[in-house]
C-alpha atoms as a PDB file:
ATOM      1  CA  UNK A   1       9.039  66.755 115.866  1.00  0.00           C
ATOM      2  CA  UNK A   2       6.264  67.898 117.814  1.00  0.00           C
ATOM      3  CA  UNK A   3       3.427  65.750 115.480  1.00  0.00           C
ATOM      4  CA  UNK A   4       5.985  62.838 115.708  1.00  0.00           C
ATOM      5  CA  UNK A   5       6.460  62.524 119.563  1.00  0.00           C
ATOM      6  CA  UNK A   6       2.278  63.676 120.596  1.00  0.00           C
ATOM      7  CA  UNK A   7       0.454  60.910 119.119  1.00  0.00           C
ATOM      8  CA  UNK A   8      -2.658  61.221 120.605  1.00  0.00           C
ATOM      9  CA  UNK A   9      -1.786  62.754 124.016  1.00  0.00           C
ATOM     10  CA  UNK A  10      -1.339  66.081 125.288  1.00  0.00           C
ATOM     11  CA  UNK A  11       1.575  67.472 124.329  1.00  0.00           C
ATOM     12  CA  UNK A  12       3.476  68.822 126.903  1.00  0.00           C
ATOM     13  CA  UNK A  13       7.241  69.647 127.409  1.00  0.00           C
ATOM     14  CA  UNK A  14       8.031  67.371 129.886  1.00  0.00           C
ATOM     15  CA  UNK A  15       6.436  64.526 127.591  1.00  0.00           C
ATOM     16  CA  UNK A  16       8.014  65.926 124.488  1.00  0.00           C
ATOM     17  CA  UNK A  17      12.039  65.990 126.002  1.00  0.00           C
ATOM     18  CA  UNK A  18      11.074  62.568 127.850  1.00  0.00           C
ATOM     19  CA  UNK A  19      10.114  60.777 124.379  1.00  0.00           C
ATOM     20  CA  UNK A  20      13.269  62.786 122.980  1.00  0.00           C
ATOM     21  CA  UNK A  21      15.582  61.798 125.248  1.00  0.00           C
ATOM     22  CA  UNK A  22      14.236  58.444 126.684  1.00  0.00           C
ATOM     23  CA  UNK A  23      16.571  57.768 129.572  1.00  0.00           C
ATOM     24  CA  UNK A  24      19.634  59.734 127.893  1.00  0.00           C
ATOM     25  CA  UNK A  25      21.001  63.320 129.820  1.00  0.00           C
ATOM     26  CA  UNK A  26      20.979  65.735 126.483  1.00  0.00           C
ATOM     27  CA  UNK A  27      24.585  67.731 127.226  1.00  0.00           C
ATOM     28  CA  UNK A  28      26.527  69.916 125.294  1.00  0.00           C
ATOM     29  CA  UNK A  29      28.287  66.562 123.607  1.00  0.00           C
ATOM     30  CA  UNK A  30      25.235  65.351 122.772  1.00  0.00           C
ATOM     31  CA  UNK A  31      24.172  68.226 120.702  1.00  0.00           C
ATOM     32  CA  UNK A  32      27.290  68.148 119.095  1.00  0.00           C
ATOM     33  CA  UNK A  33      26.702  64.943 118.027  1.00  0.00           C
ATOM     34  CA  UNK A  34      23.283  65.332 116.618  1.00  0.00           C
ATOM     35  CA  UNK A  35      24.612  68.725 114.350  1.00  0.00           C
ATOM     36  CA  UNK A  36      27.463  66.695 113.090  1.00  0.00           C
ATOM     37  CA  UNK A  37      25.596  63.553 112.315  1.00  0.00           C
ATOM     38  CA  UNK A  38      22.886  66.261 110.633  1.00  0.00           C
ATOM     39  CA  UNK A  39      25.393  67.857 108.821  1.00  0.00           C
ATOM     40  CA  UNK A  40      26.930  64.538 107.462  1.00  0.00           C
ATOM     41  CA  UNK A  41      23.566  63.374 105.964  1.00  0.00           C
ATOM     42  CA  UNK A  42      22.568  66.641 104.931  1.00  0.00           C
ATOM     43  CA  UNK A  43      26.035  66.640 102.677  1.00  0.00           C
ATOM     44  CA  UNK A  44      25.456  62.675 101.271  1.00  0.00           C
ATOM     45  CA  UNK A  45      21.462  63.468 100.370  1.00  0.00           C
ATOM     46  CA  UNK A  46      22.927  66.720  98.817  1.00  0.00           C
ATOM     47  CA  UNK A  47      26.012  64.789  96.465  1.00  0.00           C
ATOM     48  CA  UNK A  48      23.727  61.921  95.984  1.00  0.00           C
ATOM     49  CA  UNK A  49      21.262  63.939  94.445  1.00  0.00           C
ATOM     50  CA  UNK A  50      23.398  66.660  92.640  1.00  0.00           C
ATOM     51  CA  UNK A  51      23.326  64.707  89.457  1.00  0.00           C
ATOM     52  CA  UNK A  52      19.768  64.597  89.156  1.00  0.00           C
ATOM     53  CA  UNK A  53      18.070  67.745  90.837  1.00  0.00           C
ATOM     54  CA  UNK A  54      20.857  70.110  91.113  1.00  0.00           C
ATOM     55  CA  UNK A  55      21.469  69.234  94.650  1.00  0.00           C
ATOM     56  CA  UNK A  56      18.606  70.945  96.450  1.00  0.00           C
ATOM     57  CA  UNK A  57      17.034  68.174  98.533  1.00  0.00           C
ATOM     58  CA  UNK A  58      14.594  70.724 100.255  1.00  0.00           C
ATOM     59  CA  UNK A  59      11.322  72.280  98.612  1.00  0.00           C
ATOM     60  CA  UNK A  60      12.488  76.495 100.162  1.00  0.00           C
ATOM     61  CA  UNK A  61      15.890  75.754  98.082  1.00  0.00           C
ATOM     62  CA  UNK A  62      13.938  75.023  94.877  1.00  0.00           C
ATOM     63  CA  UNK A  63      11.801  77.843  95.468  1.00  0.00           C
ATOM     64  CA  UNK A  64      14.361  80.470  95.830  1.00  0.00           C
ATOM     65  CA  UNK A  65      15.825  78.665  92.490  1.00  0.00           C
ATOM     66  CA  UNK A  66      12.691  79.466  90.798  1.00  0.00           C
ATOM     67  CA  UNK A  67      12.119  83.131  92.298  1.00  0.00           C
ATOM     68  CA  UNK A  68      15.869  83.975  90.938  1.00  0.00           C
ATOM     69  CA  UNK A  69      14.496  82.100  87.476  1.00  0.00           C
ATOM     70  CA  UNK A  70      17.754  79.271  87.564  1.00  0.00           C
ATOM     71  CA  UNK A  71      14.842  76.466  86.782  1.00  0.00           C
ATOM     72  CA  UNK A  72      11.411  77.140  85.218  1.00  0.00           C
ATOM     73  CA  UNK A  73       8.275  77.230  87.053  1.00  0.00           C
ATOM     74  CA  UNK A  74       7.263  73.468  85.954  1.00  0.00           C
ATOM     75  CA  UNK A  75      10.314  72.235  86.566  1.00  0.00           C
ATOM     76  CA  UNK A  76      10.444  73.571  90.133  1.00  0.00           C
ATOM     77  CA  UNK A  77       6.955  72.356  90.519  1.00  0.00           C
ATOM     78  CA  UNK A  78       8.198  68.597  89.885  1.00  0.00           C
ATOM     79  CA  UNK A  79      10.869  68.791  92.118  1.00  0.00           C
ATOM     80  CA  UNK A  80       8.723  70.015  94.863  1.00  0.00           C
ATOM     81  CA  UNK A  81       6.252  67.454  94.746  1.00  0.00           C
ATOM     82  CA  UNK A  82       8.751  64.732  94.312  1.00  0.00           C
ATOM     83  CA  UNK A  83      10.502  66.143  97.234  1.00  0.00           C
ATOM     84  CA  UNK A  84       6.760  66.486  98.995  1.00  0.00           C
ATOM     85  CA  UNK A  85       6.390  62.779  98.185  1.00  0.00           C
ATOM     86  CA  UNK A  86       9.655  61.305  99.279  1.00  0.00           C
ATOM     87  CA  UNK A  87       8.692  63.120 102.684  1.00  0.00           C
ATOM     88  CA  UNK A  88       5.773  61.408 102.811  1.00  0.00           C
ATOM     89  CA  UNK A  89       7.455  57.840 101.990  1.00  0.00           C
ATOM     90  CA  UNK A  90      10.046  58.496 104.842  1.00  0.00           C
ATOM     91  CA  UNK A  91       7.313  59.383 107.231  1.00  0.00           C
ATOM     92  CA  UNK A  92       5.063  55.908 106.142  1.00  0.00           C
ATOM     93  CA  UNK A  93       8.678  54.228 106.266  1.00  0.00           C
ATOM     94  CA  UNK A  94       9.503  55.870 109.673  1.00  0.00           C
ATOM     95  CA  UNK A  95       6.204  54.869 111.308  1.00  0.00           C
ATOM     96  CA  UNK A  96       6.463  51.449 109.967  1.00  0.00           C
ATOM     97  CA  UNK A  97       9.446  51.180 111.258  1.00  0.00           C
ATOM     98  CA  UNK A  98       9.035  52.405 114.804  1.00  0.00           C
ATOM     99  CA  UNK A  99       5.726  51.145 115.245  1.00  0.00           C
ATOM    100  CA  UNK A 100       5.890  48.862 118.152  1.00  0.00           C
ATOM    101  CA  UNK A 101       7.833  51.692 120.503  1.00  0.00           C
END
């Protein structure tokens, strides 16, 4: 988050919550509403992609697969740099999206 919110100034704390927040008070609610709605599309990228890859939709999951030898080396390798890619479509998508804020 910290790359996402600095842009080109300092980053600072007070800069950092203030982009984070905008004009929203972060309470105890709140932060139970950001871990749930986490949670929820943590467990829809995971069924949506248990078909194809297994399930793991993060690059330290496929490595531990390949350390405990469930999926070979080259196999692992694709997945992480199709994972490594799609992270790097959602970021281009992300900043194309929120480009004029």
């Amino acid at each position: 988050l910290r790359f996402i919110f600095s842009s080109s100034e300092k980053w600072d704390y007070e800069t950092f919550t203030g982009k984070l927040t905008s004009d929203a008070t972060l309470d105890t609610g709140g932060l139970v509403a950001i871990s749930v709605a986490h949670a929820l599309a943590l467990t829809v990228a995971v069924a949506l992609a248990a078909d194809r890859s297994g399930g793991h939709v993060n690059p330290a999951v496929t490595f531990g697969l390949v350390v405990g030898r469930h999926i070979s080396i080259l196999t692992g390798v694709f997945y992480v740099v199709a994972q490594l890619l799609g992270s790097i479509v959602a970021c281009f998508f992300f900043s194309v999206v929120t480009a004029g804020q």
